[in-house]
C-alpha atoms as a PDB file:
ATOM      1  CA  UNK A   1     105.013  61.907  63.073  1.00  0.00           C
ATOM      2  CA  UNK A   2     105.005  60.552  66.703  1.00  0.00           C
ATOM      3  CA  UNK A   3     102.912  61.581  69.416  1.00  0.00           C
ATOM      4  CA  UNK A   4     103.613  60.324  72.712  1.00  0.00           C
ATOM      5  CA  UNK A   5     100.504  60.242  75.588  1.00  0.00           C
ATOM      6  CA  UNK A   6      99.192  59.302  78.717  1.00  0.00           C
ATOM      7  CA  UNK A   7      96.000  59.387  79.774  1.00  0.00           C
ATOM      8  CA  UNK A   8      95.981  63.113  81.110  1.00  0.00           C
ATOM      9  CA  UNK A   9      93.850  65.848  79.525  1.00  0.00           C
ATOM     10  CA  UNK A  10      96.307  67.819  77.405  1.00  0.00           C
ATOM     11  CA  UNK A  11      97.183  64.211  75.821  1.00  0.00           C
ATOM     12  CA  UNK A  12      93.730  63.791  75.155  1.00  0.00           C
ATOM     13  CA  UNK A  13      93.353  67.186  73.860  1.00  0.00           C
ATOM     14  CA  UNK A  14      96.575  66.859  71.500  1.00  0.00           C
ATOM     15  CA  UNK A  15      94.919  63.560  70.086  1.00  0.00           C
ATOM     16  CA  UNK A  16      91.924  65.093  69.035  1.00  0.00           C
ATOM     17  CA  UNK A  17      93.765  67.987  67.274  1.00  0.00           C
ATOM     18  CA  UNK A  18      95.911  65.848  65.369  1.00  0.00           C
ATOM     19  CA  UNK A  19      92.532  63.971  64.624  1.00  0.00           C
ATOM     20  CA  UNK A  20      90.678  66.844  63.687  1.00  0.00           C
ATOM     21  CA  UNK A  21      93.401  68.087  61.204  1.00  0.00           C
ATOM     22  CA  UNK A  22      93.531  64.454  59.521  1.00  0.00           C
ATOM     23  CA  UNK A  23      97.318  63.745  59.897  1.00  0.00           C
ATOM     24  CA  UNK A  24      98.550  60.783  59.937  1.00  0.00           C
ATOM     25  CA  UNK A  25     100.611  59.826  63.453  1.00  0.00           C
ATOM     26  CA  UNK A  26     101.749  57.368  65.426  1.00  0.00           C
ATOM     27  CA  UNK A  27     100.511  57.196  69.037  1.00  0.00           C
ATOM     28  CA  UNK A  28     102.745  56.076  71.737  1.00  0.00           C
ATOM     29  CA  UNK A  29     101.300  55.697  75.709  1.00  0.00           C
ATOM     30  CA  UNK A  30     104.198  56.467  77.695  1.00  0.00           C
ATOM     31  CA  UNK A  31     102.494  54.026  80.348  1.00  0.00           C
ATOM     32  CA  UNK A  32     103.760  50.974  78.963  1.00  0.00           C
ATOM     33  CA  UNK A  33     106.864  49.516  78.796  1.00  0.00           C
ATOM     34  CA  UNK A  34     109.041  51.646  80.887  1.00  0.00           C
ATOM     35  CA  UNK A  35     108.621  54.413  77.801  1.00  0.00           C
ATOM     36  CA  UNK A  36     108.088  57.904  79.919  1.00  0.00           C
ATOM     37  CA  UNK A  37     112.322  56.811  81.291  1.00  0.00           C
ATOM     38  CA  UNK A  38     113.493  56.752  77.559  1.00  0.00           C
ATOM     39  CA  UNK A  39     111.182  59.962  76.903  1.00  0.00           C
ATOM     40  CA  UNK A  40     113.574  61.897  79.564  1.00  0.00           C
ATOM     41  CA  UNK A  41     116.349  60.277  78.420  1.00  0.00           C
ATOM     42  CA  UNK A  42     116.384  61.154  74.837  1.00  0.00           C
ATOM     43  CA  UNK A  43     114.389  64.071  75.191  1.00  0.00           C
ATOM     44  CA  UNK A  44     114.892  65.398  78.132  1.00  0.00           C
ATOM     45  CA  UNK A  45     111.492  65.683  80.129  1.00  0.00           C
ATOM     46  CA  UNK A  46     108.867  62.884  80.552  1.00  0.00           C
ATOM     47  CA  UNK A  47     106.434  65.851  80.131  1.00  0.00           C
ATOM     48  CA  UNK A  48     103.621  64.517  77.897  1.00  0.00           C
ATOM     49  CA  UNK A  49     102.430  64.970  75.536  1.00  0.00           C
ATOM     50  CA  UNK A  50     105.051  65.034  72.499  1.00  0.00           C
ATOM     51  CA  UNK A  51     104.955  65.319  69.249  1.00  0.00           C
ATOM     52  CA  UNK A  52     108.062  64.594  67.018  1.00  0.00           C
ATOM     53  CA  UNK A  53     107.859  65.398  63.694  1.00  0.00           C
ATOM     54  CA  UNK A  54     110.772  64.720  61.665  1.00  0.00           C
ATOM     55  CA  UNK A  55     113.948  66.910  63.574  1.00  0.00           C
ATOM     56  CA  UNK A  56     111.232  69.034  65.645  1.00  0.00           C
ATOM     57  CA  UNK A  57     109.902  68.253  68.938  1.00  0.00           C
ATOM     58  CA  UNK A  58     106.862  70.242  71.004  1.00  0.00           C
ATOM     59  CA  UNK A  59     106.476  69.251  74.226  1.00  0.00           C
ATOM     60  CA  UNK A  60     102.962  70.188  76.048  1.00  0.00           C
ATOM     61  CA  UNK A  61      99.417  70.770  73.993  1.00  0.00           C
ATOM     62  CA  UNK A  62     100.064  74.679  73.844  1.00  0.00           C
ATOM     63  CA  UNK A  63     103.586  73.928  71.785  1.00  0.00           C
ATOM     64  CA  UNK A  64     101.962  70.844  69.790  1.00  0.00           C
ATOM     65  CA  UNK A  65      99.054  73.469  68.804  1.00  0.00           C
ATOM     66  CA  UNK A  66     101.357  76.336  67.698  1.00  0.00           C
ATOM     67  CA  UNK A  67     103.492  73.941  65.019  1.00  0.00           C
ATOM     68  CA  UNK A  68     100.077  72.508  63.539  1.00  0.00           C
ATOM     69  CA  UNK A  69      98.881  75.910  62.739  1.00  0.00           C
ATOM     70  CA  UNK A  70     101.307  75.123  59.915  1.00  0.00           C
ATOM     71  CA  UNK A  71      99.654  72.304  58.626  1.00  0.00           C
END
């Protein structure tokens, strides 16, 4: 599970949801390393934050929250 971030609130938000549901994720800020211009490229927004998990992808806190009602 991937989660990529910046420093803006819903990024902040999606961290502590993940945290709060104790799942284990990798956390990616899109600030370094040219990252948000791959982001668009293979997913097609820079829109953070992300959340891959396995062939899924939610883009934006709303999305992330409504696949980890699952979990």
């Amino acid at each position: 599970m991937y989660l990529f971030v910046d420093d803006g609130e819903e990024s902040r938000e999606a961290i502590k949801l993940l945290d709060e549901k104790k799942l284990r994720y990798k956390k990616i800020d899109v600030r370094k390393n040219g990252i948000r211009g791959w982001l668009r490229f293979e997913f097609g927004t820079s829109k953070v934050p992300i959340l891959a998990i396995k062939r899924r992808i939610a883009v934006g806190y709303e999305n992330i929250k409504n696949i980890l009602e699952r979990y």
